[in-house]
Protein backbone atom coordinates (compact mmCIF):
# COMPACT_ATOMS: atom_id res chain seq x y z
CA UNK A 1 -20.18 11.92 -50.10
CA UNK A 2 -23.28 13.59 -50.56
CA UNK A 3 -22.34 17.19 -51.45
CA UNK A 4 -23.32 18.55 -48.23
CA UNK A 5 -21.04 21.33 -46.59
CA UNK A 6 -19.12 20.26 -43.74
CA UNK A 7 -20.20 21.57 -40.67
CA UNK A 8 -18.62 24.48 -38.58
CA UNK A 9 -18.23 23.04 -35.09
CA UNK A 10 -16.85 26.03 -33.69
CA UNK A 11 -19.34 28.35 -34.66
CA UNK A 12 -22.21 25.91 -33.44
CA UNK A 13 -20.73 25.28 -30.24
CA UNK A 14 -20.12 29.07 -29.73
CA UNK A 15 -23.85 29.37 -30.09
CA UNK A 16 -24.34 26.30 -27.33
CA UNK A 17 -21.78 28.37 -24.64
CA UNK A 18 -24.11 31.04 -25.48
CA UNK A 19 -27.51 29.30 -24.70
CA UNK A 20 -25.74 28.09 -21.31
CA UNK A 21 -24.25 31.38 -20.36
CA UNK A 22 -28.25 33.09 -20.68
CA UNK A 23 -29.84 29.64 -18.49
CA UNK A 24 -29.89 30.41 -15.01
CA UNK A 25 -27.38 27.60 -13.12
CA UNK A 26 -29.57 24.57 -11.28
CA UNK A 27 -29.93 24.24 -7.94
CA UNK A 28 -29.02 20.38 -8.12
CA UNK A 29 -25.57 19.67 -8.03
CA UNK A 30 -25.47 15.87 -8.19
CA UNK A 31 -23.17 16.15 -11.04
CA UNK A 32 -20.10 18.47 -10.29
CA UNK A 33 -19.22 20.96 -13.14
CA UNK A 34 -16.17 20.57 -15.34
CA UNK A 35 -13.39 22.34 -14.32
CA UNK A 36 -11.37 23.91 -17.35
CA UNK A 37 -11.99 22.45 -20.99
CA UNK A 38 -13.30 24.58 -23.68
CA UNK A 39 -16.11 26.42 -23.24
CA UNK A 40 -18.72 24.71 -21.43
CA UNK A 41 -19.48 25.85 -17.34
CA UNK A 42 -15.62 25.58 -16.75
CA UNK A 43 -14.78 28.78 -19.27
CA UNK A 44 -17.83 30.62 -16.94
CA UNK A 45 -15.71 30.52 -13.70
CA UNK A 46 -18.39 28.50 -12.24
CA UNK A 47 -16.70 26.26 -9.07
CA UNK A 48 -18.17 22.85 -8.86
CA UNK A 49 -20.73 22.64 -5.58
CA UNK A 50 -20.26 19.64 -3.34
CA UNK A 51 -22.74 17.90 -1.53
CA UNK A 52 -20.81 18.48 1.61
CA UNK A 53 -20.57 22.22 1.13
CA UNK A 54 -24.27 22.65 0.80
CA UNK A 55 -24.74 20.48 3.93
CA UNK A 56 -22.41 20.91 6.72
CA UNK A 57 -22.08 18.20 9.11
CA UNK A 58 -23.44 19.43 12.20
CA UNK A 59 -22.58 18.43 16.17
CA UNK A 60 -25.28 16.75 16.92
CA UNK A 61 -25.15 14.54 13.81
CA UNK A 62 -21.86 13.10 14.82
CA UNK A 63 -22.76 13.00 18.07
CA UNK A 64 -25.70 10.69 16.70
CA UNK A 65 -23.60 8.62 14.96
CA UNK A 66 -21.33 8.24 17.94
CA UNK A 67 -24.48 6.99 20.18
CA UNK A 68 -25.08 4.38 17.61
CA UNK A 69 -21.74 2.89 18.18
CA UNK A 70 -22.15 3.02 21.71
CA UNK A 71 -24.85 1.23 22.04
CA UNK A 72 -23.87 -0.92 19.78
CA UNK A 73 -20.37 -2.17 21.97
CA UNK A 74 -22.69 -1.93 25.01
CA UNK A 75 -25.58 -4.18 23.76
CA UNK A 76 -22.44 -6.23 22.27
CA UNK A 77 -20.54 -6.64 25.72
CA UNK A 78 -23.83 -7.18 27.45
CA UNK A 79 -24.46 -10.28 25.29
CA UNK A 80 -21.19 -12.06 27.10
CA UNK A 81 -23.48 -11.58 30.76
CA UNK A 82 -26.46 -12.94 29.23
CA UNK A 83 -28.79 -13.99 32.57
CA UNK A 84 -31.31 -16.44 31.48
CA UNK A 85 -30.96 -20.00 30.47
CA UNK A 86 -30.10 -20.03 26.74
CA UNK A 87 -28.83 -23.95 26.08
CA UNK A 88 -31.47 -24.50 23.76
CA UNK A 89 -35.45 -23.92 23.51
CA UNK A 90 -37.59 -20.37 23.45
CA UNK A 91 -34.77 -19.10 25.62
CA UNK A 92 -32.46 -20.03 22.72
CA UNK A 93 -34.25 -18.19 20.36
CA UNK A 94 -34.42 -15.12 22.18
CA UNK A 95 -30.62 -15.02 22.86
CA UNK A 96 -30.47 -15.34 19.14
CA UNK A 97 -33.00 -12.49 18.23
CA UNK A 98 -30.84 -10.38 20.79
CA UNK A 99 -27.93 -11.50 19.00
CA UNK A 100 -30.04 -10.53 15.54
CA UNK A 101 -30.42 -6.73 17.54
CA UNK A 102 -26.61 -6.65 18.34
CA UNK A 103 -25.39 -6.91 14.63
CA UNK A 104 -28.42 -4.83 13.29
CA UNK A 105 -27.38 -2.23 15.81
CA UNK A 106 -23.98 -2.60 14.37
CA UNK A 107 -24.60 -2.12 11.01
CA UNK A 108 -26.89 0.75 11.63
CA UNK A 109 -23.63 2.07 13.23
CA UNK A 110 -21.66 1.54 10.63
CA UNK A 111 -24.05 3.06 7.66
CA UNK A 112 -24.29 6.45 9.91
CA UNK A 113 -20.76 6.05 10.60
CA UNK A 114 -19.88 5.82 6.85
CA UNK A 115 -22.01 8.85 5.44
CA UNK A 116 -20.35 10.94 8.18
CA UNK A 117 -17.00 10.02 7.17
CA UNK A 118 -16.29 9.15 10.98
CA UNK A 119 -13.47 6.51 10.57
CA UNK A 120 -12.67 5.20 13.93
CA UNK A 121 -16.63 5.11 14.71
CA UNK A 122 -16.79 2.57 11.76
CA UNK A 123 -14.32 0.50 12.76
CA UNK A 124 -16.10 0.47 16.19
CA UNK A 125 -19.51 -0.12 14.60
CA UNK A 126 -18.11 -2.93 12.11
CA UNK A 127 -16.54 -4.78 14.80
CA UNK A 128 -19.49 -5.09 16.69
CA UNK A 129 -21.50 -6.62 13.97
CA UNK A 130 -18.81 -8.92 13.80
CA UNK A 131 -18.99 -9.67 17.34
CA UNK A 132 -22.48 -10.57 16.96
CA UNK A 133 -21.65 -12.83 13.99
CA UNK A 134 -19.07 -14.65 16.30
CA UNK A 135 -21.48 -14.89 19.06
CA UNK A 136 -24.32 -16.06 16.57
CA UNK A 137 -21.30 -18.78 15.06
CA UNK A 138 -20.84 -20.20 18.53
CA UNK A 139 -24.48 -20.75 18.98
CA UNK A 140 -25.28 -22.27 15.71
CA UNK A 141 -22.25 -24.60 14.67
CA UNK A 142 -23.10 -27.23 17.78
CA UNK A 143 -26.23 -27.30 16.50
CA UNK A 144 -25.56 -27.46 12.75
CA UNK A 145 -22.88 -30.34 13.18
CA UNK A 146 -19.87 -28.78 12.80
CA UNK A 147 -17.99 -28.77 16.30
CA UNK A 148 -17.35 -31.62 18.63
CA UNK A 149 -19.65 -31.10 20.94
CA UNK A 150 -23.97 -31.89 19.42
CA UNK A 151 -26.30 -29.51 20.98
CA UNK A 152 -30.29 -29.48 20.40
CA UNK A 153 -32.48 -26.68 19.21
CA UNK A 154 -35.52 -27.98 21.63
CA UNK A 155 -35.32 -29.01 25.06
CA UNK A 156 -36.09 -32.56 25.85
């Protein structure tokens, strides 16, 4: 030991709940305050501010998200009554970049869906960017070598 004297934590933290009760509270709360505990913002009666609370979820927000997943399952079902030739070639590719829009619609879905806390719009949304992935699979594995059936890219 070094002689010094030990400190006194209670008097030093008395001066830090102090120095907090004078600072004005922030305006961010990104970090929710501690409820109870000694001293500190829970001792102040201060209730901890969610991010929901400051921003309500308004009608036309969900109502947003719910277009999303609409169009989604109707891009999605419109992909089984796909009109143009699509056996292989540039009408092959375009099926597939459709296909591409179909699961990116989906997962746009599903992101709004998720931030809005809209549960049943998420399942919606994730099981259309599944059903693009299943339509994309059944394109691609003739063509990759794994089914029965060989399919070409190009036209011959």
């Amino acid at each position: 030991m070094t002689g010094t004297p030990p400190r006194d934590w209670d008097k030093e933290l008395a001066e830090i709940d102090k120095l907090i009760g004078k600072s004005p509270p922030k305006a961010s709360a990104s970090v929710p305050v501690a409820q109870g505990g000694r001293g500190g913002a829970g001792a102040t009666g201060a209730k901890p501010v969610s991010q929901a609370a400051k921003s309500p979820m308004r009608p036309h927000s969900v109502a947003g998200a719910w277009f999303r997943v609409g169009l989604g399952v109707v891009l999605g079902a419109a992909m089984t009554q796909w009109p143009y030739p699509n056996a292989c070639g540039l009408g092959l590719f375009v099926y597939m970049g459709a296909l591409g829009v179909v699961m990116f619609t989906g997962g746009w879905a599903a992101v709004s869906t998720w931030r809005k806390r809209i549960g049943l719009a998420h399942i919606a949304a994730t099981g259309v960017m599944f059903w693009g992935l299943a339509l994309l699979v059944r394109v691609l594995l003739p063509r990759l070598g794994y089914a029965s059936e060989q399919l070409t890219w190009f036209c011959q």
